[in-house]
Protein backbone atom coordinates (compact mmCIF):
# COMPACT_ATOMS: atom_id res chain seq x y z
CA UNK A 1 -14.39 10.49 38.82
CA UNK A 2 -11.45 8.32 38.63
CA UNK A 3 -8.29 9.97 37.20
CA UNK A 4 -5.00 8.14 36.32
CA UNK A 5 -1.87 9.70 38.16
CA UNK A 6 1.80 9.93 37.26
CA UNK A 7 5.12 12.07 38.28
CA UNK A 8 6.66 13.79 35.07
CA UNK A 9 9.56 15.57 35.07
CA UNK A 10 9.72 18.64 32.35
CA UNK A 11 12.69 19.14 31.35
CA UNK A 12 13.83 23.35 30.88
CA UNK A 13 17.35 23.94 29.99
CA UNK A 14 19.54 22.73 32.60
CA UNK A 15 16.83 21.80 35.34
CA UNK A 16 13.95 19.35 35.45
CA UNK A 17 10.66 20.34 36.66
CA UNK A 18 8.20 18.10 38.83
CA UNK A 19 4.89 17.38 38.27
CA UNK A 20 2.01 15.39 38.96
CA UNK A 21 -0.47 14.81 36.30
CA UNK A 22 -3.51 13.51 36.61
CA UNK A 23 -6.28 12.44 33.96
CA UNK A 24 -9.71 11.58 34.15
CA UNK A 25 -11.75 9.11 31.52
CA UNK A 26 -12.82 10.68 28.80
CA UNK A 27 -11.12 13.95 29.76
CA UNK A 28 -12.50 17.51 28.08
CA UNK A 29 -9.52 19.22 28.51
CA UNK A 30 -6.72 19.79 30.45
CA UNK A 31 -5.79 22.63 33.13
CA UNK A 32 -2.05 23.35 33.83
CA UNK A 33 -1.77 25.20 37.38
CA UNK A 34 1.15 27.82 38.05
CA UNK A 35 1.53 27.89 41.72
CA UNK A 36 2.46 31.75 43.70
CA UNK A 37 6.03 32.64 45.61
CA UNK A 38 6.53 30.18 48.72
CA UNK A 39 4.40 27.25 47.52
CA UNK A 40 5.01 24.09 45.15
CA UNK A 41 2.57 21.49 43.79
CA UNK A 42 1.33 20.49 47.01
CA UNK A 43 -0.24 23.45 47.69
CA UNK A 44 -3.75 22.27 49.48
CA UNK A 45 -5.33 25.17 47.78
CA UNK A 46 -4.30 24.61 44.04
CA UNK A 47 -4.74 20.83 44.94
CA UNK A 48 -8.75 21.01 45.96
CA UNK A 49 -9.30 23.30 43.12
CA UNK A 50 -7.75 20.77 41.01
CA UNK A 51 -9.94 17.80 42.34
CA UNK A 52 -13.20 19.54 41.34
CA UNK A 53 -11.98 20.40 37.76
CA UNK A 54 -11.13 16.87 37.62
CA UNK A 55 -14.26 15.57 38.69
CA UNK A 56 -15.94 17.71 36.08
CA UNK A 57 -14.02 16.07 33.38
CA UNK A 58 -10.89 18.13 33.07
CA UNK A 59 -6.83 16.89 33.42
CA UNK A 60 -4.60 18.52 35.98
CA UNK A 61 -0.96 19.22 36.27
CA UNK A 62 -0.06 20.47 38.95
CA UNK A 63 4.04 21.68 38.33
CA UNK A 64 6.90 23.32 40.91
CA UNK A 65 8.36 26.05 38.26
CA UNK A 66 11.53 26.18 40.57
CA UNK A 67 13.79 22.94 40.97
CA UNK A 68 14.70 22.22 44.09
CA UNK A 69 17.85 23.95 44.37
CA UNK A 70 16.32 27.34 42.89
CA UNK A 71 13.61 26.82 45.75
CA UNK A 72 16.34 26.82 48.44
CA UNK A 73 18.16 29.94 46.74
CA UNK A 74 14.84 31.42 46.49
CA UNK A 75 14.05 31.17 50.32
CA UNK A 76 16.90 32.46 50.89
CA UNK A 77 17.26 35.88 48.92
CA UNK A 78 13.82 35.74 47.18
CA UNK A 79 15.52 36.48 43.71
CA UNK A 80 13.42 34.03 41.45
CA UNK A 81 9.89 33.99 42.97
CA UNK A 82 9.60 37.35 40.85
CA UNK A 83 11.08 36.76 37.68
CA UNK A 84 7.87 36.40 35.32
CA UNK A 85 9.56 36.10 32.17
CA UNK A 86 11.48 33.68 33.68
CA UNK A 87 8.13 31.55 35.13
CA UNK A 88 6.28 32.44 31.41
CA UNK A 89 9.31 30.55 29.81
CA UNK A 90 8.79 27.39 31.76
CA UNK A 91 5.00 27.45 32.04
CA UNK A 92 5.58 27.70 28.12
CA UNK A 93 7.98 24.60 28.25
CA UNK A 94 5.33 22.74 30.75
CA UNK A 95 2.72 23.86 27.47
CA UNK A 96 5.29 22.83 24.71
CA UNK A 97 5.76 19.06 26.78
CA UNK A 98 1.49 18.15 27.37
CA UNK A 99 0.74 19.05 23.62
CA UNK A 100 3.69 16.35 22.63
CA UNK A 101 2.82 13.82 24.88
CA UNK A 102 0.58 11.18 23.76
CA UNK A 103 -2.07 11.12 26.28
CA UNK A 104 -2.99 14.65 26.36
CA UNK A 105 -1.64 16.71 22.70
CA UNK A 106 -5.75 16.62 21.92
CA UNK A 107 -6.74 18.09 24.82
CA UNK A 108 -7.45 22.06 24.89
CA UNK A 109 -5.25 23.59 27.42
CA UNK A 110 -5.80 26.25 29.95
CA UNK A 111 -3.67 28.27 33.08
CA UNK A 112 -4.73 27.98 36.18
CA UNK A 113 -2.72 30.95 38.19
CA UNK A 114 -2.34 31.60 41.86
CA UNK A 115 -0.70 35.00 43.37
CA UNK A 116 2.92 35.69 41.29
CA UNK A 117 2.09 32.80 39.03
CA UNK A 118 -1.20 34.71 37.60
CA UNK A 119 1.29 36.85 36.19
CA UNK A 120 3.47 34.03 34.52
CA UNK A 121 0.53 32.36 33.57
CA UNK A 122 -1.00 35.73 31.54
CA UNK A 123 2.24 36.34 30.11
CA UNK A 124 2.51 33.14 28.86
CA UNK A 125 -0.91 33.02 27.54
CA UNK A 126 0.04 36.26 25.66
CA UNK A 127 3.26 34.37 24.29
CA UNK A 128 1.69 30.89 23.02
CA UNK A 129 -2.30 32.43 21.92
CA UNK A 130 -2.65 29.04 20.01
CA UNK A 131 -1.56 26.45 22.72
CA UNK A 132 -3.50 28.45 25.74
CA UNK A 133 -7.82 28.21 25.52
CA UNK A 134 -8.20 30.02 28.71
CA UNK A 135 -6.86 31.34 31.91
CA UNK A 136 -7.86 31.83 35.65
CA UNK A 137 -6.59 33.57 37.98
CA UNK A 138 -6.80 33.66 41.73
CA UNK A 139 -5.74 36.18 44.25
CA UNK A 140 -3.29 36.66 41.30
CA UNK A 141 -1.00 39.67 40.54
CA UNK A 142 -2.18 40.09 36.84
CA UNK A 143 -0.29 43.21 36.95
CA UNK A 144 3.04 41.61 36.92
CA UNK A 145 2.48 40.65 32.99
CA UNK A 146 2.48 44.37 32.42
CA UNK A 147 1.81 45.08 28.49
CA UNK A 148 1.96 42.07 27.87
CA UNK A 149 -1.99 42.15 29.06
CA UNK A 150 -2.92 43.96 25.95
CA UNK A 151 -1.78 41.27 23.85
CA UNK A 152 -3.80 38.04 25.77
CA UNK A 153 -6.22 36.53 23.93
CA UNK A 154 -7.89 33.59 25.81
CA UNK A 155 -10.93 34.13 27.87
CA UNK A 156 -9.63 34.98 30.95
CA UNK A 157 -11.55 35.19 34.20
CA UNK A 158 -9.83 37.09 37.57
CA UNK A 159 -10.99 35.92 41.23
CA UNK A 160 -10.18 38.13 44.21
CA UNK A 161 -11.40 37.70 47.32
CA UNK A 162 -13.51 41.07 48.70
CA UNK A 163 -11.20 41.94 51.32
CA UNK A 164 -7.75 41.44 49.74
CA UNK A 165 -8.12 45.52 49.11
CA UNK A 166 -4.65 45.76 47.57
CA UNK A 167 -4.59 42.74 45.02
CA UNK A 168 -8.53 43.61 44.37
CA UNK A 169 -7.38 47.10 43.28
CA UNK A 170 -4.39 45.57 40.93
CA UNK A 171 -7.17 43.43 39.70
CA UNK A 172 -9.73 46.17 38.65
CA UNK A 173 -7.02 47.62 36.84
CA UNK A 174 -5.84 44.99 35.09
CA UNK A 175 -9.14 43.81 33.36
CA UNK A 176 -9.47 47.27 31.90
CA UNK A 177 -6.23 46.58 30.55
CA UNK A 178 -7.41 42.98 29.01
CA UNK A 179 -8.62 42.65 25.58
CA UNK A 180 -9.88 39.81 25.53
CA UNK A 181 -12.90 38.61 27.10
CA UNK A 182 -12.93 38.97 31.09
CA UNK A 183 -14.36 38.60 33.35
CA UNK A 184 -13.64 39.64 37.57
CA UNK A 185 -15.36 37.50 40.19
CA UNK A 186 -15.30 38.46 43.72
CA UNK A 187 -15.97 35.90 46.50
CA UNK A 188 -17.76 37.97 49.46
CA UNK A 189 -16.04 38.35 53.02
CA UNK A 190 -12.97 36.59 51.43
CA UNK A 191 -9.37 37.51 52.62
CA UNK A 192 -5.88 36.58 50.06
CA UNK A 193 -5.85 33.20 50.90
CA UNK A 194 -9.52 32.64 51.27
CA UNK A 195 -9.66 30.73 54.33
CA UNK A 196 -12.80 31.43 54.83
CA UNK A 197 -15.71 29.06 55.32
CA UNK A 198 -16.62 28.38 51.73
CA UNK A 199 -14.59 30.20 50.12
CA UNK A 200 -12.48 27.73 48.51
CA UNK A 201 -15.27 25.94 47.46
CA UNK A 202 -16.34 29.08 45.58
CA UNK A 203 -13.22 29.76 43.36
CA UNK A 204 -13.27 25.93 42.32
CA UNK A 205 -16.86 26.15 41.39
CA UNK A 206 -16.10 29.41 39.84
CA UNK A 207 -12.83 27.77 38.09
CA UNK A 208 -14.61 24.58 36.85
CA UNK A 209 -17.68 26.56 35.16
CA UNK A 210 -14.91 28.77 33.12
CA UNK A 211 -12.36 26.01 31.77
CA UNK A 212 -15.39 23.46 31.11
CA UNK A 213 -16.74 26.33 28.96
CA UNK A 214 -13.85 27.53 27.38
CA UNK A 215 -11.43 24.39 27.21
CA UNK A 216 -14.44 21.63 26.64
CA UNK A 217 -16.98 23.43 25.62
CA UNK A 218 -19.67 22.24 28.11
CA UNK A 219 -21.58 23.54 31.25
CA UNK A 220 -20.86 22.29 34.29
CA UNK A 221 -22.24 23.26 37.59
């Protein structure tokens, strides 16, 4: 499906944040990704994930939440990478910026969170309930919203692959700690990063089927 692209630049306080978004004809909604600690909006991962929501009718935008001067500092002492509240706010202002601008304030929106960013992403879907339809998370420390969990409202659906034992565990816990509706996935023989054969392809399918029901209302799959 053919999707028009552009670079955006959301501007937060002092610092502008880059973006690519991308959206297809007739778009059913629109999925705003919040990449993990040590990656950007190239990440191959997020980036595959977000072709197949896009060929199932869904927008992208795909966002760094550090400029590039935080990403240096950040390499180099690790001090931003996990500030949540920090990440929520911006995700928030990345939120604020799509339902202003003209060619996507219709569109439902949902968070698409990978590692540290889950967090952001929950936190900031407990922050905003009316601008944020749904949320996924992958490999994602849900944890690191902390009570804020209790106070999520969107459909929210947690992928973790079966042997990333640690982040699987902080997983468990945290859907007992959601309110809302949840669901956990787990993709067999799958390590953090799910580099496994197929793999991939499993938490895109998996991603796709959740925002095209939640965000556009429609089954896809």
């Amino acid at each position: 499906m053919t999707a028009r692209e552009r670079a955006v630049a959301i501007p937060v306080g002092e610092v502008r944040l880059a973006g690519t978004l991308r959206i297809p004809e007739r778009a059913g909604g629109i999925v705003l990704f919040a990449h993990g600690s040590g990656s950007s909006r190239f990440s191959p991962r997020n980036r595959h994930v977000a072709a197949v929501l896009e060929h199932a009718g869904l927008a992208t935008m795909l966002i760094d939440l550090l400029s590039e001067r935080e990403e240096k500092e950040d390499s180099r002492t690790g001090a931003l990478r996990f500030d949540i509240p920090m990440l929520a706010d911006r995700l928030l202002a990345a939120t604020v910026w799509l339902h202003a601008n003209e060619g996507t304030t219709s569109l439902p929106l949902g968070l698409f969170g990978a590692s540290t960013g889950a967090g952001a992403a929950l936190l900031a879907a407990a922050g905003r309930p009316e601008l944020i339809k749904a949320v996924v998370s992958r490999g994602g420390r849900p944890d690191l919203a902390g009570k804020a969990l209790r106070h999520v409202s969107a459909p929210t659906l947690l992928i973790v692959g079966e042997r990333d034992s640690v982040v699987l565990d902080l997983n468990e816990r945290a859907a007992t700690e959601l309110a809302t509706k949840c669901k956990l996935a787990i993709v067999p023989g799958a390590t953090h990063l799910f580099e496994e054969p197929g793999a991939l392809e499993e938490v895109a399918a998996l991603a796709r089927d959740w925002f095209s029901l939640h965000l556009s209302g429609r089954a896809a799959g």
